[in-house]
Protein backbone atom coordinates (compact mmCIF):
# COMPACT_ATOMS: atom_id res chain seq x y z
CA UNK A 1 -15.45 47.96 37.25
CA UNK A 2 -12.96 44.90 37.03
CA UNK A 3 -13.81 42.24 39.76
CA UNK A 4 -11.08 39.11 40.68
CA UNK A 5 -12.92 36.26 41.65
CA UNK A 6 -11.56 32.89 43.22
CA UNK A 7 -12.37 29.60 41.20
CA UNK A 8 -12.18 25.85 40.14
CA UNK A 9 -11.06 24.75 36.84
CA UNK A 10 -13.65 21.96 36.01
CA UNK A 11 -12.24 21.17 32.50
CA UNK A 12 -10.30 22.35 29.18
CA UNK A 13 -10.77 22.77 25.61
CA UNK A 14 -6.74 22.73 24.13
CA UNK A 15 -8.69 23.70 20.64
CA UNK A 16 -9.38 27.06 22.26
CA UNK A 17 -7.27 27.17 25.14
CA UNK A 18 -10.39 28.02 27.13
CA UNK A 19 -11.74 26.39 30.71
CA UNK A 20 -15.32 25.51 31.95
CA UNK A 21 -15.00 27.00 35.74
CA UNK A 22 -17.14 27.25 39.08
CA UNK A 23 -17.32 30.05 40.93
CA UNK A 24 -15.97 29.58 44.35
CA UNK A 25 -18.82 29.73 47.05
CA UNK A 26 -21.17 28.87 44.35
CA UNK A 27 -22.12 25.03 43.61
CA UNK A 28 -25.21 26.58 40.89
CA UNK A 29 -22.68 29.43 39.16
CA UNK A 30 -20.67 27.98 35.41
CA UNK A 31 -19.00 29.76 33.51
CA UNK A 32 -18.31 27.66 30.22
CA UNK A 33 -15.44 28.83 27.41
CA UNK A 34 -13.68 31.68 29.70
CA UNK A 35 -10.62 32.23 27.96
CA UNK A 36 -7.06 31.18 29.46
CA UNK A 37 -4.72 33.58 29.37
CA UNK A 38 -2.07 33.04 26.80
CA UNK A 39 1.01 33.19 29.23
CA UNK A 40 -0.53 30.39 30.81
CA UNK A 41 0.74 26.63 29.36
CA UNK A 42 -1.60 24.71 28.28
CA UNK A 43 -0.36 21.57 30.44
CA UNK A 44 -0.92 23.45 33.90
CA UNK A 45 -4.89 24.33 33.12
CA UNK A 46 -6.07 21.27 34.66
CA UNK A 47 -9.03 20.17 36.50
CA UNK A 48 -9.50 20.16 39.89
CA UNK A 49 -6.97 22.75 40.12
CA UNK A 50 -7.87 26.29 41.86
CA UNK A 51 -7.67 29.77 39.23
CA UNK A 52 -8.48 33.50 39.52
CA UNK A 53 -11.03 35.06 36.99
CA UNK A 54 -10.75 38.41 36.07
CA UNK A 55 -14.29 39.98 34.97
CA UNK A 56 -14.03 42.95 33.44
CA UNK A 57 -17.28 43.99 34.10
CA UNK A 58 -19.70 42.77 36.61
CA UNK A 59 -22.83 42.60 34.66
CA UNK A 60 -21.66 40.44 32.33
CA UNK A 61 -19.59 36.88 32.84
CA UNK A 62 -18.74 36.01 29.15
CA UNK A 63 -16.62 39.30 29.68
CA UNK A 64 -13.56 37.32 31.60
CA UNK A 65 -10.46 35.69 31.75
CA UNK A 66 -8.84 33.28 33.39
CA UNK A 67 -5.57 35.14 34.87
CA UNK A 68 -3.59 32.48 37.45
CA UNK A 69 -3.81 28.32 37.99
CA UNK A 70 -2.54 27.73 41.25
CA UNK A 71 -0.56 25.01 41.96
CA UNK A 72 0.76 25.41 38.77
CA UNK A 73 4.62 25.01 38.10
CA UNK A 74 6.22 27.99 37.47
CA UNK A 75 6.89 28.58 33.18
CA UNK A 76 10.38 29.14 32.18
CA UNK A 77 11.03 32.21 31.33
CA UNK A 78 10.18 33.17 27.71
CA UNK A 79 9.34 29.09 27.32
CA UNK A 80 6.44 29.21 24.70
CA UNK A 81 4.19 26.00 24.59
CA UNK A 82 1.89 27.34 22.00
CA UNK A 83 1.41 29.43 19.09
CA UNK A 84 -2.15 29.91 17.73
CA UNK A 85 -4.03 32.30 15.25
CA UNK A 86 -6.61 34.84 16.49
CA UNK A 87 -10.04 32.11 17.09
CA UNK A 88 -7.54 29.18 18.55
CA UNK A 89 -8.68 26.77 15.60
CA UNK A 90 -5.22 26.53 14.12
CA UNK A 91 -2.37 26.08 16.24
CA UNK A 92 0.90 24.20 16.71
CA UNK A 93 1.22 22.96 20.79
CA UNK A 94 4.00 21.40 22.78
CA UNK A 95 2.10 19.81 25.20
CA UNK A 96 -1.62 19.06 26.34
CA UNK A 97 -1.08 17.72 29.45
CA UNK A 98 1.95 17.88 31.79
CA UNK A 99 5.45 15.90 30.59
CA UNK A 100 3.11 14.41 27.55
CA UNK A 101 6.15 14.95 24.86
CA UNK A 102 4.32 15.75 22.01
CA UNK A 103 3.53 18.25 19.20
CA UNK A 104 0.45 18.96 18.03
CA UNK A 105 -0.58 20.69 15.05
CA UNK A 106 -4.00 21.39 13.99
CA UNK A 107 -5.84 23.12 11.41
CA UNK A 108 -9.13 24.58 11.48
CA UNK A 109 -9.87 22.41 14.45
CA UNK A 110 -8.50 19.10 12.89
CA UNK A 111 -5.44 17.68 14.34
CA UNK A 112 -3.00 17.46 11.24
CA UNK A 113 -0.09 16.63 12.69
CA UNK A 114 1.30 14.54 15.79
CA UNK A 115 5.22 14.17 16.90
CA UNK A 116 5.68 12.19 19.73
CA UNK A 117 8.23 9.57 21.45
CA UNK A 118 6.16 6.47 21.12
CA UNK A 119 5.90 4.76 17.92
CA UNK A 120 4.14 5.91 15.51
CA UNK A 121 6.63 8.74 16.39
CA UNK A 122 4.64 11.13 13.33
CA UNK A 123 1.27 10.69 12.57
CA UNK A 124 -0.05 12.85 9.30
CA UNK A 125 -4.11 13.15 8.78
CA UNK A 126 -5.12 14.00 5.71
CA UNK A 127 -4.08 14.34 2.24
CA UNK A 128 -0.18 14.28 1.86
CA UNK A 129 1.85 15.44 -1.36
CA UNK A 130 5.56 16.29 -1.83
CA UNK A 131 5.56 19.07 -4.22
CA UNK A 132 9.16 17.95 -5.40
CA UNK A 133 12.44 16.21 -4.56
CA UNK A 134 12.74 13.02 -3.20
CA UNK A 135 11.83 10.88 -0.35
CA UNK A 136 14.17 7.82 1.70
CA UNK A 137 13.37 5.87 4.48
CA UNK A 138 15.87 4.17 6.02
CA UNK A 139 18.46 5.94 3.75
CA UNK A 140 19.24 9.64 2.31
CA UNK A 141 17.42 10.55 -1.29
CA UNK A 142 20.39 10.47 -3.56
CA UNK A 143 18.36 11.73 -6.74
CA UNK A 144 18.50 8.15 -8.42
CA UNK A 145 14.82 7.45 -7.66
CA UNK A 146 12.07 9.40 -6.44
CA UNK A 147 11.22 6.98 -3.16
CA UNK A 148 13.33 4.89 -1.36
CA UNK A 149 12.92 2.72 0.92
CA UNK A 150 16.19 0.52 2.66
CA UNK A 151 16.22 -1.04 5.36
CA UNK A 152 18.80 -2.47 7.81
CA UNK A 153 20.09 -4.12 11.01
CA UNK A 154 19.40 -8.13 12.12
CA UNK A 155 16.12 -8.98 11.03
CA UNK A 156 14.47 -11.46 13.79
CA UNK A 157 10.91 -11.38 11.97
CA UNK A 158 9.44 -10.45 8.40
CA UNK A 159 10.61 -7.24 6.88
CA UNK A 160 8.07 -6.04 3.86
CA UNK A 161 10.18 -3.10 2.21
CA UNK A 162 6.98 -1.97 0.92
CA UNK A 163 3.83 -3.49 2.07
CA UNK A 164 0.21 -2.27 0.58
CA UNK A 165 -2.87 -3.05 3.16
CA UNK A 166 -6.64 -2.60 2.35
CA UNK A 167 -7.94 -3.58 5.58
CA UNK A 168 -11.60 -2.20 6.16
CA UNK A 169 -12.20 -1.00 2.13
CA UNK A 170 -15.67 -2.03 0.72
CA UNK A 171 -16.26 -1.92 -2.86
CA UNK A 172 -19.59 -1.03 -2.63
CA UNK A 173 -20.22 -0.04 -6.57
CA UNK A 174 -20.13 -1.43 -9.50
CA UNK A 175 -17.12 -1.27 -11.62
CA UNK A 176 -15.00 -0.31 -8.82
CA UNK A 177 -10.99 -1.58 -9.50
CA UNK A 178 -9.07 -2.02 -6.51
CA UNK A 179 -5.24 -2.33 -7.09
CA UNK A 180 -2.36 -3.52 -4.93
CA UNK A 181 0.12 -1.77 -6.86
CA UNK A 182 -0.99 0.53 -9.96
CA UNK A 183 1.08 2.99 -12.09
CA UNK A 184 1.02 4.14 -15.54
CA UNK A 185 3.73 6.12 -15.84
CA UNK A 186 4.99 7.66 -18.99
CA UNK A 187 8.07 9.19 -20.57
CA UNK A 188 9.01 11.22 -23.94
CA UNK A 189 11.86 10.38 -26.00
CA UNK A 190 14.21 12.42 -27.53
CA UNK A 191 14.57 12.30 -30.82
CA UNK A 192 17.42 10.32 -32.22
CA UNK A 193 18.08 8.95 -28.93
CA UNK A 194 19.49 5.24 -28.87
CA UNK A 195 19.68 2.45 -26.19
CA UNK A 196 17.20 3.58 -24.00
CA UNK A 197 14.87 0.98 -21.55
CA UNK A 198 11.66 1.69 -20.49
CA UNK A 199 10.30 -1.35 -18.05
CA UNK A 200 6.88 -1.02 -16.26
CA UNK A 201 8.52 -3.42 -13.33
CA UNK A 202 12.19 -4.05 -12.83
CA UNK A 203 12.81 -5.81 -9.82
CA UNK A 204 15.69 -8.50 -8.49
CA UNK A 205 16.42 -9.42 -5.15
CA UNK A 206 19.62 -10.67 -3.85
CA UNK A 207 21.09 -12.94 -1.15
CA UNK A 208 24.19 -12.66 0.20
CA UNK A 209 26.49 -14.29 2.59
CA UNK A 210 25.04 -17.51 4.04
CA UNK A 211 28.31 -20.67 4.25
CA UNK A 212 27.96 -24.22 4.49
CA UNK A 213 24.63 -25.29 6.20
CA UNK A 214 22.25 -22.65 4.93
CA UNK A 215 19.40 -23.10 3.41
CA UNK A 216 17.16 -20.75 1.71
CA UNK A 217 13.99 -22.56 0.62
CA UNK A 218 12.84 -20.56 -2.21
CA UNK A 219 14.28 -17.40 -3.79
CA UNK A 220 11.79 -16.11 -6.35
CA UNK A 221 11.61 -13.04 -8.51
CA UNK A 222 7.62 -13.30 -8.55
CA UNK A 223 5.39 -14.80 -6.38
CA UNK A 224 1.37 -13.95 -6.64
CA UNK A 225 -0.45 -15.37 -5.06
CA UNK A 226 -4.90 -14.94 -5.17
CA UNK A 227 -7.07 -15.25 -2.38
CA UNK A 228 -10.91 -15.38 -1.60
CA UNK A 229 -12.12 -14.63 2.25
CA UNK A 230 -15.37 -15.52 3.13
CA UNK A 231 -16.80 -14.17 -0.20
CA UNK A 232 -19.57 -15.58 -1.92
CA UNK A 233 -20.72 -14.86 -5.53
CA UNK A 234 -18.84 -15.69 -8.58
CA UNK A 235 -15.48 -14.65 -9.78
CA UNK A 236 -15.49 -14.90 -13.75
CA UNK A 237 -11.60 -15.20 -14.30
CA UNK A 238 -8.87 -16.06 -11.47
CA UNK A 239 -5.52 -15.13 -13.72
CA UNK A 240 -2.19 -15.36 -12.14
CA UNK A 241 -0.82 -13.71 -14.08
CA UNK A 242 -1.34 -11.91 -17.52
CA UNK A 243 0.55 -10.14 -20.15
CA UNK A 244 -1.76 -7.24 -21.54
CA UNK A 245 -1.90 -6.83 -25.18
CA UNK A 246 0.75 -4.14 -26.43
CA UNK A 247 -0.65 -0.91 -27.90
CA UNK A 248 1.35 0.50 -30.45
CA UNK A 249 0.57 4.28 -31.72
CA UNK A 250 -1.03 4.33 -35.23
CA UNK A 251 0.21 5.79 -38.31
CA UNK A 252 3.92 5.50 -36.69
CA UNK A 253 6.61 4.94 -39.28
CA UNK A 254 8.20 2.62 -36.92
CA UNK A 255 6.82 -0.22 -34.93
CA UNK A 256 8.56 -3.10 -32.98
CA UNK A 257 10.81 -5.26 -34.09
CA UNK A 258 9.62 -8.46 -31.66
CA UNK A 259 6.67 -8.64 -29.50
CA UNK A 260 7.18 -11.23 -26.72
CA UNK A 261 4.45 -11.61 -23.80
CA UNK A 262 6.31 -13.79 -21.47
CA UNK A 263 10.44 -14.34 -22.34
CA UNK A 264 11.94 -17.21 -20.25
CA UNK A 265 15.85 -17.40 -20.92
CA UNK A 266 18.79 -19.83 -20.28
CA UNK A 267 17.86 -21.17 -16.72
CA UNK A 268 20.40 -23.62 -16.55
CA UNK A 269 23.49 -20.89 -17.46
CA UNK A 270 25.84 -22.68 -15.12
CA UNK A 271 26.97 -26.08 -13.89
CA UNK A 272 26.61 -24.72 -10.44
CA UNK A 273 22.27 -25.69 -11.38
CA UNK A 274 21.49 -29.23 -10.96
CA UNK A 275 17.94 -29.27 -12.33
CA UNK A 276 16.47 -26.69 -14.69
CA UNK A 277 12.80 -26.05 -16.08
CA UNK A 278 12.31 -23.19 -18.16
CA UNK A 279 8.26 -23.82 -17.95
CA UNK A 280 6.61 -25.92 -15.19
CA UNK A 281 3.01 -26.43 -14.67
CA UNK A 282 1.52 -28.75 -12.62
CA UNK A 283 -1.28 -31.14 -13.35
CA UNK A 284 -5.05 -30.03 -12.93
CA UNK A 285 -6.84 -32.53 -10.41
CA UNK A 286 -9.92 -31.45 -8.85
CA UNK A 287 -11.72 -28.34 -10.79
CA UNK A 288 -14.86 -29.54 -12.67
CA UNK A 289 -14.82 -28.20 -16.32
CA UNK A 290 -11.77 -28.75 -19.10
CA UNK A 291 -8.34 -29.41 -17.63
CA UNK A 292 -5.75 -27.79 -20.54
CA UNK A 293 -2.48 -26.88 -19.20
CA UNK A 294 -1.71 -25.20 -22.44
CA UNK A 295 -4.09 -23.90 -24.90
CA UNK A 296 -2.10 -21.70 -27.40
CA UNK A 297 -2.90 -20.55 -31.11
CA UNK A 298 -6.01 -20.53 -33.24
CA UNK A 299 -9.38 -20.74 -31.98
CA UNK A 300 -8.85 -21.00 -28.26
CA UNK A 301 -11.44 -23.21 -26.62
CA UNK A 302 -12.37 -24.80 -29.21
CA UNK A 303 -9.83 -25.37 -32.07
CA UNK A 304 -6.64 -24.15 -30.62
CA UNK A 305 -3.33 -25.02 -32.66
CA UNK A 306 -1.57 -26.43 -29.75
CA UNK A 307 -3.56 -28.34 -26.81
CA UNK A 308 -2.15 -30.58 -23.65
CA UNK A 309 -4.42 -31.47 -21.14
CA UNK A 310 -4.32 -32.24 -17.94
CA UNK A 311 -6.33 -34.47 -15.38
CA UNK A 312 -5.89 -38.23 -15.46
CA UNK A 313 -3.75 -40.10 -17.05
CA UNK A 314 -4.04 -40.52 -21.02
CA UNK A 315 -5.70 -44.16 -22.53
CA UNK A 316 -4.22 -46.67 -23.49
CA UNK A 317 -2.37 -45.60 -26.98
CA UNK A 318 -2.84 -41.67 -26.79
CA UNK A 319 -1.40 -39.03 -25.48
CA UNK A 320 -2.36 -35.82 -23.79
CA UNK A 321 -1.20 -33.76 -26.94
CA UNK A 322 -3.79 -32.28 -29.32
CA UNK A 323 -2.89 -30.70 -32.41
CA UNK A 324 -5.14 -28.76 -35.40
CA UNK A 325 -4.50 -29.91 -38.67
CA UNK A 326 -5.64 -28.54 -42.22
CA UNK A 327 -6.70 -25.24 -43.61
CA UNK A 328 -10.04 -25.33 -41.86
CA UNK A 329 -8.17 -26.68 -38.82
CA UNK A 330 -9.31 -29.54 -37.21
CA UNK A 331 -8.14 -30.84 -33.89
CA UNK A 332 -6.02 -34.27 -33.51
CA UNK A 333 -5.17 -36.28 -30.59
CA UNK A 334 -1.77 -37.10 -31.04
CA UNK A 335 -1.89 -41.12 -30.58
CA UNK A 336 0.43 -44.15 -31.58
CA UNK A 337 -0.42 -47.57 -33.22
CA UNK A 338 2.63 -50.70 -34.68
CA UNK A 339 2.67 -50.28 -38.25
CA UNK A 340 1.17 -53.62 -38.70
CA UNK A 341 -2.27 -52.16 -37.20
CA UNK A 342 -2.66 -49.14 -39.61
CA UNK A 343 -6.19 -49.15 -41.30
CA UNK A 344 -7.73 -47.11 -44.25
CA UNK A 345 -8.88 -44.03 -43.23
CA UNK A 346 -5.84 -43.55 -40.34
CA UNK A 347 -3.84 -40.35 -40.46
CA UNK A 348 -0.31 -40.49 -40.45
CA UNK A 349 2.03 -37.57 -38.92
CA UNK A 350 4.89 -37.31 -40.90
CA UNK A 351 7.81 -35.39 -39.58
CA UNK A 352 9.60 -32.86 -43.00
């Protein structure tokens, strides 16, 4: 027959809203797992605090529940802290532990979910998709773009509106690509349709405001910068940045008009500019191979059309400037000598 029997709560499992208790009078008797009894929150089953078992027969103590915590405040009527399926795996909970403010929701034993009032305020394990519509932060979607992020308010320190970490990733394979930032998005057109811009990266950034005694030190629409951290091994290219060859569709009837890889235009479209460089490099000082600042045309690396190098300063006479010349091109320093010093066998550039 059913037996009540006074006892301690030693400790809780929230997964399964079950208690490990001792039997009062007892110091050898455990009963591990005994079931809570749902009416009971799960922030009042804690340890140390006194409980009433229920066994429901007395031959067998898996068979029980726990019925009462004592000491226990009082639940508001109809309050409902948490809502489970039939094994207690999968759940959605209020509260753990008393005055905790949070929400916890957990599938198949794995927390999911977490709301709480301490930043991070939501905390999402796993994989996370949004089937469709849009996403803001720090603004409302408004169907324009399919994330959004603005933000606000005085800024006192750095503000990245979009930031990508890898802290702790190992590439640990070979051929393994890590990218900051990587999309390939594409789009059909409609036939007939005119006008239309497709851009892999469109991006400007704006100041505002400011008055007399401001200074902004650099506004830039690109900055990238590369970075090694106590790596050792060899890197086979360090590029900047590079302009991937187009790939046109084959067989098309129409192909573009102009391919350009990098476009620089006016930079000097106002008298309210004082300086103005379409192209700047700086000079190459310490690396130990070939110092070219440009190599463009031809065979480059060896017979380019166009080569200026960099390093120390040109001899005496020459320049910096190397040019091919001739069907079979072959490369010439561009050098000057008086007229009065010209010899057989000098070449003479002629300007047609």
């Amino acid at each position: 027959m059913p037996v009540l029997k006074k006892a301690t709560i030693k400790s809780y499992d929230a997964s399964g809203h079950k208690a490990a208790v001792q039997i009062s009078g007892s110091l050898a008797v455990w009963l591990e797992s005994v079931p809570v009894a749902t009416d009971i929150p799960a922030a009042e089953v804690q340890a140390g605090r006194e409980c009433t078992v229920l066994f429901f027969t007395d031959d067998n103590p898996d068979d029980a529940v726990v019925v009462t915590v004592h000491g226990a405040v009082p639940a508001a009527a109809g309050a409902v802290t948490s809502i489970q399926d039939a094994d207690g795996n999968t759940y959605v909970r209020t509260e753990q532990v008393a005055n905790e403010d949070k929400v916890r929701i957990a599938l198949a034993a794995t927390e999911r979910g977490l709301f709480q009032t301490a930043s991070p305020h939501v905390t999402l394990t796993g994989d996370v998709r949004i089937a469709s519509g849009q996403l803001g932060v720090g603004v409302n979607p408004d169907g324009t773009a399919t994330f959004v992020a603005q933000g606000s308010g005085a800024l006192t320190a750095n503000l990245s509106l979009i930031q990508a970490k890898a802290s702790g990733i190992n590439l640990a394979a070979d051929n393994v690509n890590l990218f900051g930032v990587q999309g390939a998005p594409q789009a059909s057109v409609t036939l007939g349709k005119i006008g239309l811009v497709i851009s892999a990266l469109d991006f400007s950034i704006a100041a505002a405001g400011g008055g007399a005694g401001t200074v902004i030190t650099l506004l830039a629409g690109v900055v990238a910068g590369l970075l090694t951290i106590g790596f050792t091994g060899t890197i086979t290219e360090l590029v900047g940045v590079r302009a991937k060859n187009p790939v046109l569709a084959t067989g098309a009837a129409s192909q573009a008009t102009t391919a350009i890889g990098v476009d620089v235009q006016d930079y000097g479209p106002t008298a309210k500019i004082v300086d103005a460089y379409g192209l700047r490099i700086a000079n190459m000082t310490l690396n130990t191979g070939v110092r070219r600042l440009i190599e463009a045309g031809g065979a480059l690396g060896t017979t380019p059309y166009l080569r200026l190098e960099g390093g120390t300063a040109p001899a005496a006479n020459q320049t910096k400037l190397l040019l091919a010349e001739g069907v079979t091109p072959t490369l010439r320093r561009v050098q000057w000598k008086p007229g009065n010093t010209l010899v057989a066998g000098d070449n003479v550039m002629v300007l047609v």
